[in-house]
Each structure stands twice: as structure tokens, then as C-alpha cells.
C-alpha atoms as a PDB file:
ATOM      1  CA  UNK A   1       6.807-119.362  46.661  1.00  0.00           C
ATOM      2  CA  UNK A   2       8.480-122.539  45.908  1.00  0.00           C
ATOM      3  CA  UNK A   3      10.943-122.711  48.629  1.00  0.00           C
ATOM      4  CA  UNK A   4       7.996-122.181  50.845  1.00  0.00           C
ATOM      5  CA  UNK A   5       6.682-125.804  50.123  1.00  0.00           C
ATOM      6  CA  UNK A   6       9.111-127.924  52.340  1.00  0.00           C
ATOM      7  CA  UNK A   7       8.638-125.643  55.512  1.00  0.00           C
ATOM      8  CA  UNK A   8       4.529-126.514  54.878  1.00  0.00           C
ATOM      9  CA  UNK A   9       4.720-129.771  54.458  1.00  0.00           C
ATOM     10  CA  UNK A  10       6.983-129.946  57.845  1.00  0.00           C
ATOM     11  CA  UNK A  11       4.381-127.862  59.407  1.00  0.00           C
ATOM     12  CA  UNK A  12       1.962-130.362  58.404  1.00  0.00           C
ATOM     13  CA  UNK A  13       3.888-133.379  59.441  1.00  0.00           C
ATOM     14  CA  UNK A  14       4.234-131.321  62.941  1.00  0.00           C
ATOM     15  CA  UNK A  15       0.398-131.261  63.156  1.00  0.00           C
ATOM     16  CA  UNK A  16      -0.461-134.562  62.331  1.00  0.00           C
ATOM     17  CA  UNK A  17       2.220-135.909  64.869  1.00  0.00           C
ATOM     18  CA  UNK A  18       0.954-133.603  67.685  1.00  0.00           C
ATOM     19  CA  UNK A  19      -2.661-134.718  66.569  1.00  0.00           C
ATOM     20  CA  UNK A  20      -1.332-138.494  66.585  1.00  0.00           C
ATOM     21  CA  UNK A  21       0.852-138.661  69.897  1.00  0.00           C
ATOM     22  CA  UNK A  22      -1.593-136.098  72.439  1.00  0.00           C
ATOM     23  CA  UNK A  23      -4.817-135.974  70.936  1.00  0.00           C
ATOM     24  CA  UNK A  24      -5.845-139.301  69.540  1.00  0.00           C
ATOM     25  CA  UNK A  25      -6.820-141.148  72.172  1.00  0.00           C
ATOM     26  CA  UNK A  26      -8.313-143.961  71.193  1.00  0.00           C
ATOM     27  CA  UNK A  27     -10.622-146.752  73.498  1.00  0.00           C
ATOM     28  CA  UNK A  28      -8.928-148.945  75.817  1.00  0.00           C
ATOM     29  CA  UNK A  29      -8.578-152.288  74.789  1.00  0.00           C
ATOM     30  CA  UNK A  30      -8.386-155.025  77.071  1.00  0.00           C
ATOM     31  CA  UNK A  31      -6.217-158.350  76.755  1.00  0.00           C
ATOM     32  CA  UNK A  32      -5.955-161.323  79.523  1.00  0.00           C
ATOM     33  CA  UNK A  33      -2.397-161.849  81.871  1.00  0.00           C
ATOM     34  CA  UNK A  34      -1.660-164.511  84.210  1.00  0.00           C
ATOM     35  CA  UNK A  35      -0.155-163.541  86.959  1.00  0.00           C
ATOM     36  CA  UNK A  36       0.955-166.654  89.110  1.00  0.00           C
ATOM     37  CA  UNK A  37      -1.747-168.823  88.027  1.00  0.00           C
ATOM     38  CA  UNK A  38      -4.235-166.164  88.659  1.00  0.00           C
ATOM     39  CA  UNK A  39      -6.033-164.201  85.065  1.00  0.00           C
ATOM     40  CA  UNK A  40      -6.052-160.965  84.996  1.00  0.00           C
ATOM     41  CA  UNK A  41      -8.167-158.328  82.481  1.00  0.00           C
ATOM     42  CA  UNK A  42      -5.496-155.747  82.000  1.00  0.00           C
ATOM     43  CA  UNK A  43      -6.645-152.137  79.876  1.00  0.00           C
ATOM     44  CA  UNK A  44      -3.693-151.316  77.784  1.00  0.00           C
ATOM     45  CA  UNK A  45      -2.518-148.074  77.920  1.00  0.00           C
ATOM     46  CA  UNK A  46      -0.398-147.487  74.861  1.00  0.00           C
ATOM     47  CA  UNK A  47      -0.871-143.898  74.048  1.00  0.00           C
ATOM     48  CA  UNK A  48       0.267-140.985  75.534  1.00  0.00           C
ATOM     49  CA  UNK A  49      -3.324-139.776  76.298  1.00  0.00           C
ATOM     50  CA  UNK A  50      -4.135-143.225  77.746  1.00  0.00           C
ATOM     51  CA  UNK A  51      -1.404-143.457  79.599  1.00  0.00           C
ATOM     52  CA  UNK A  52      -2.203-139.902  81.247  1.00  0.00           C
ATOM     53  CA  UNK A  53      -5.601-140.690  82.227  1.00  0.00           C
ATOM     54  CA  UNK A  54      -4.314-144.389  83.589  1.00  0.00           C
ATOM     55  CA  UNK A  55      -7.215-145.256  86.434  1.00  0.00           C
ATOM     56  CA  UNK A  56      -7.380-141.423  87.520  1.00  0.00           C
ATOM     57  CA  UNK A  57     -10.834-140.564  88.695  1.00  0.00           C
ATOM     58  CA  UNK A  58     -12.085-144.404  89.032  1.00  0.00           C
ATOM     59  CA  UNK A  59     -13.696-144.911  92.469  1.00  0.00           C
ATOM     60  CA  UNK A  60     -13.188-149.010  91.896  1.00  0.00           C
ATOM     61  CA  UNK A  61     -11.530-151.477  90.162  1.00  0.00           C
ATOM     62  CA  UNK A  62     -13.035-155.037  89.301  1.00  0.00           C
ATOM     63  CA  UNK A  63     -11.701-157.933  91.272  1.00  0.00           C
ATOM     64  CA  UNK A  64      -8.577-159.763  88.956  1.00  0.00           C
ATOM     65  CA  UNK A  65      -8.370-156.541  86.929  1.00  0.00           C
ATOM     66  CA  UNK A  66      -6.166-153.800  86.251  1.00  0.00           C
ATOM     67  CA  UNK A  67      -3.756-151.515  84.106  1.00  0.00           C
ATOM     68  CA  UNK A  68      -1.149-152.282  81.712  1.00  0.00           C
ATOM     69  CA  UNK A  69       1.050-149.619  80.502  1.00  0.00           C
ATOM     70  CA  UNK A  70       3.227-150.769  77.733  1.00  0.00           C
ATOM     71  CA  UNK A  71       6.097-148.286  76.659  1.00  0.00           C
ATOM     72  CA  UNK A  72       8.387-148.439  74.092  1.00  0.00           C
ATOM     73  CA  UNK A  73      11.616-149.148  75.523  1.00  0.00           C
ATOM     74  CA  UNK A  74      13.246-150.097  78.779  1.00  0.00           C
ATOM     75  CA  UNK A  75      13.393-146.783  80.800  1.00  0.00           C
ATOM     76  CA  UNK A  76      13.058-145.658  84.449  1.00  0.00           C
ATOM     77  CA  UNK A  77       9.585-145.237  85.041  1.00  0.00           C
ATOM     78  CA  UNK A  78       8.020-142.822  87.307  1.00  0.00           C
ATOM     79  CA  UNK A  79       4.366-142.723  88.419  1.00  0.00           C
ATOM     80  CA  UNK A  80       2.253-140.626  90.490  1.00  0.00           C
ATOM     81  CA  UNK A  81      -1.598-141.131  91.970  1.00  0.00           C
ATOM     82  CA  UNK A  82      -3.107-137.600  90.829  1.00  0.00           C
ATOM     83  CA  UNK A  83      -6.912-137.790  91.091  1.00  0.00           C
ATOM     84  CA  UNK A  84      -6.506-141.341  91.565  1.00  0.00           C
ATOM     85  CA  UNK A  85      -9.166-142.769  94.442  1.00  0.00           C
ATOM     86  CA  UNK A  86      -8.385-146.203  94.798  1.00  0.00           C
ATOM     87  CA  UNK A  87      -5.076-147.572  95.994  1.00  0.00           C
ATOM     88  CA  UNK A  88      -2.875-149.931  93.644  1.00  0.00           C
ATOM     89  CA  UNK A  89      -0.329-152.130  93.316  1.00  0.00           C
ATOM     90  CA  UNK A  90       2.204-150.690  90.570  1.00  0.00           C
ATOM     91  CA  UNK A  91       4.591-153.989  88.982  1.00  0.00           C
ATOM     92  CA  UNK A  92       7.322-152.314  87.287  1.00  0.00           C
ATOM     93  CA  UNK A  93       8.812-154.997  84.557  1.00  0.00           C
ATOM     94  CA  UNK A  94      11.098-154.860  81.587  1.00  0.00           C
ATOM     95  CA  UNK A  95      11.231-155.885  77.919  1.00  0.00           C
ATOM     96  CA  UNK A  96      11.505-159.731  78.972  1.00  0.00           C
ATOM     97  CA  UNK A  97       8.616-159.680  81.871  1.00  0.00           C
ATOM     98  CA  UNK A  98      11.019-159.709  84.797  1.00  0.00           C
ATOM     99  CA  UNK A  99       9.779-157.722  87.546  1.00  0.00           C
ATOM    100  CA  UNK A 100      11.740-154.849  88.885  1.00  0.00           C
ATOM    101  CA  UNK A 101       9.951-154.059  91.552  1.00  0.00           C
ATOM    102  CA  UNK A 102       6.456-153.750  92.945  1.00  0.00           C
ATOM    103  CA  UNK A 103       5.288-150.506  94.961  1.00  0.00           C
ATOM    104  CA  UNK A 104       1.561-149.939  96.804  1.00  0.00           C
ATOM    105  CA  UNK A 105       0.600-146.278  96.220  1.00  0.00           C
ATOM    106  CA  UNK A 106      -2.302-144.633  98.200  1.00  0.00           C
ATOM    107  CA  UNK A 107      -4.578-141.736  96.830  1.00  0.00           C
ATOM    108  CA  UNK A 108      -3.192-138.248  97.927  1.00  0.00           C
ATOM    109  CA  UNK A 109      -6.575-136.457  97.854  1.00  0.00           C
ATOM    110  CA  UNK A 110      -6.421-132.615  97.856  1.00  0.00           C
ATOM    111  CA  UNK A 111      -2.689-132.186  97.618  1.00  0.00           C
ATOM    112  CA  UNK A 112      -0.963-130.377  95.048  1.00  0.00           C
ATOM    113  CA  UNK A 113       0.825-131.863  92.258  1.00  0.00           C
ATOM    114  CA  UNK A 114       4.018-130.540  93.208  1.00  0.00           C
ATOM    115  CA  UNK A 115       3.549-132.406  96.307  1.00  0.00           C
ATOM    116  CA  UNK A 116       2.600-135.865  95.153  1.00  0.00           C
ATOM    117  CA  UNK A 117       4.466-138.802  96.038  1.00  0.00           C
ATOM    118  CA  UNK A 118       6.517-140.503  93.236  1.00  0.00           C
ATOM    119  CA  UNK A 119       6.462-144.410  92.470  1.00  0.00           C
ATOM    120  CA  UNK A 120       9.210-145.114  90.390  1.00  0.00           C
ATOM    121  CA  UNK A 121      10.868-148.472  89.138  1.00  0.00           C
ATOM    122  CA  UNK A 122      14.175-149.071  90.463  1.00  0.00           C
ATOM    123  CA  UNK A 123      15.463-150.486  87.234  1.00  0.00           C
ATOM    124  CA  UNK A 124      14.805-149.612  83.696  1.00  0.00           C
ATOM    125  CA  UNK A 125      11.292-151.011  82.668  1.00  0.00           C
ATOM    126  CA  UNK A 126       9.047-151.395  79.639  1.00  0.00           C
ATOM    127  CA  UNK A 127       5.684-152.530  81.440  1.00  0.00           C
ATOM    128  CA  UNK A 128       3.983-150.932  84.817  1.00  0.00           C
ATOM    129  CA  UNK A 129       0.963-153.229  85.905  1.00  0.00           C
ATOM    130  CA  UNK A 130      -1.367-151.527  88.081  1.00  0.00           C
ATOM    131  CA  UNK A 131      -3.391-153.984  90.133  1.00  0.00           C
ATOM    132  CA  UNK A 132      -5.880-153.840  93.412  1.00  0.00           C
ATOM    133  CA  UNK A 133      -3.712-152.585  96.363  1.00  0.00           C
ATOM    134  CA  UNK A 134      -2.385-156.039  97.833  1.00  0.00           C
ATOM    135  CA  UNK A 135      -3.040-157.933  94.927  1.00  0.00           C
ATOM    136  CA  UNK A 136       0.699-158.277  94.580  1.00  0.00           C
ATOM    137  CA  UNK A 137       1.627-159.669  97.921  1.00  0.00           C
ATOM    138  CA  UNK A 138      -1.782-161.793  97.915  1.00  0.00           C
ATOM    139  CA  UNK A 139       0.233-163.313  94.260  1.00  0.00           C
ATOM    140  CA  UNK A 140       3.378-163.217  96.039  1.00  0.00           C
ATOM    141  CA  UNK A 141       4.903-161.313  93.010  1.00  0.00           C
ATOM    142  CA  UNK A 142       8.457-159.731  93.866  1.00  0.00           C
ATOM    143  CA  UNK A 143      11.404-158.978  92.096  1.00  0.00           C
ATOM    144  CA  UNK A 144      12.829-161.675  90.119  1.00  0.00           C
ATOM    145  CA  UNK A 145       9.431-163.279  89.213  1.00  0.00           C
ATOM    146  CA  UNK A 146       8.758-163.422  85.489  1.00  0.00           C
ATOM    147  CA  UNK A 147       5.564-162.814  83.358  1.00  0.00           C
ATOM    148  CA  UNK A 148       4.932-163.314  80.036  1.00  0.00           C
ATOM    149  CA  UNK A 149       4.204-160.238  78.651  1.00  0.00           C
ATOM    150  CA  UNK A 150       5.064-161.111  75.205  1.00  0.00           C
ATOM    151  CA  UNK A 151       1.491-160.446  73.613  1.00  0.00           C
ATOM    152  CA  UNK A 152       2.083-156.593  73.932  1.00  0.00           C
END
């Protein structure tokens, strides 16, 4: 019975983890980002659930808002637009706020996942912004451009 113990309490530790990393999803918080001069009201997406749902099934986004998704390390990052309405801007940056590169996805009603277009950085990054479709190019953010992204 006793060498039954340690295998429980891993099967515990599994649990909670699972619980902690796909099921706890808790509200979005919101924090403020200027982009070129310009404030922005940025959700944070930490979590994995958060980061899942992103702005899926939102048929608007306020004016000088957006998405932040912060990720632990510097990695590629590939996104897709499933049940997403609106059309964003997508800022790719890493660890230090540099900007990768910046990509304007459109919604892809009705087709299947495995046909959805990918967005993906073209450089390892820690932060994807997603912004108003043309929000970018109206901030004349490109590659190269820093922002401080040092309060997530």
C-alpha cells in the first residue's frame, strides 16, 4: 500500500496542473500601451484558455483597443482567425519590445480549420498585439520599432 503513495500524489499533481494550465481561466485583465504616442487598452491573455479564446466570436473591437498575448519565452508564434469576425492587425514582438513583424488577418468565415490561413512571426517572439485592422500602418509600426512592453 505504501509504495502506492508517490504514484497518487503524482496523479494529483497531474490533476491540479491540467486543472491550472486548461481549465482555469480566469477574467481578462486589462493594462494601458503606447503605441507611437497613441494609448492603447490591451486584454492580456496569459493563460492557455485565454489565449485560445483571444477575440474569437467578437463582432467589434473598441477604437485604441486590443489584445495582448504575453508568452513565456521568445518562440515562433503562429496564429490563426477561427471564429474570429473582425479583421486585425497581429504585432509580433520579442522579450525586449522590438517588433518582428506586423501581419493584417481577415475572418475566414465557414472554412474548415484545416484550411485556415496561418499568421506567424517571422522571428522568435514573446508578445503578439492584436489591434483594429490598419491600426498598424495608421501608427506606422514596422519592424524595427520598439515598445515598451516591460509591465508584462
Amino acid at each position: 500500500m505504501v509504495k502506492y503513495i508517490p504514484i497518487f500524489i503524482l496523479i494529483i499533481i497531474l490533476i491540479i496542473s491540467v486543472y491550472h494550465f486548461f481549465f482555469n481561466n480566469p477574467s481578462l485583465s486589462s493594462a494601458k500601451v503606447n503605441l507611437k504616442g497613441h494609448t492603447y487598452t490591451l486584454e492580456i491573455a496569459k493563460t492557455v484558455p485565454q489565449q485560445t479564446k483571444g477575440l474569437m466570436d467578437r463582432s467589434s473591437l473598441c477604437r485604441n483597443c486590443g489584445m495582448i498575448f504575453v508568452f513565456g519565452l521568445d518562440l515562433p508564434q503562429v496564429f490563426w482567425m477561427k471564429d474570429t469576425l473582425i479583421p486585425l492587425d497581429m504585432i509580433f514582438a520579442d522579450h525586449t519590445g522590438l517588433i518582428v513583424n506586423t501581419i493584417t488577418a481577415n475572418p475566414q468565415p465557414g472554412v474548415p480549420d484545416s484550411q485556415l490561413k496561418l499568421y506567424q512571426s517571422l522571428k522568435p517572439a514573446k508578445f503578439v498585439i492584436e489591434l483594429n485592422a490598419g491600426d498598424a500602418n495608421k501608427l506606422s509600426l514596422k519592424p524595427g520599432d520598439t515598445i515598451d512592453l516591460s509591465q508584462f
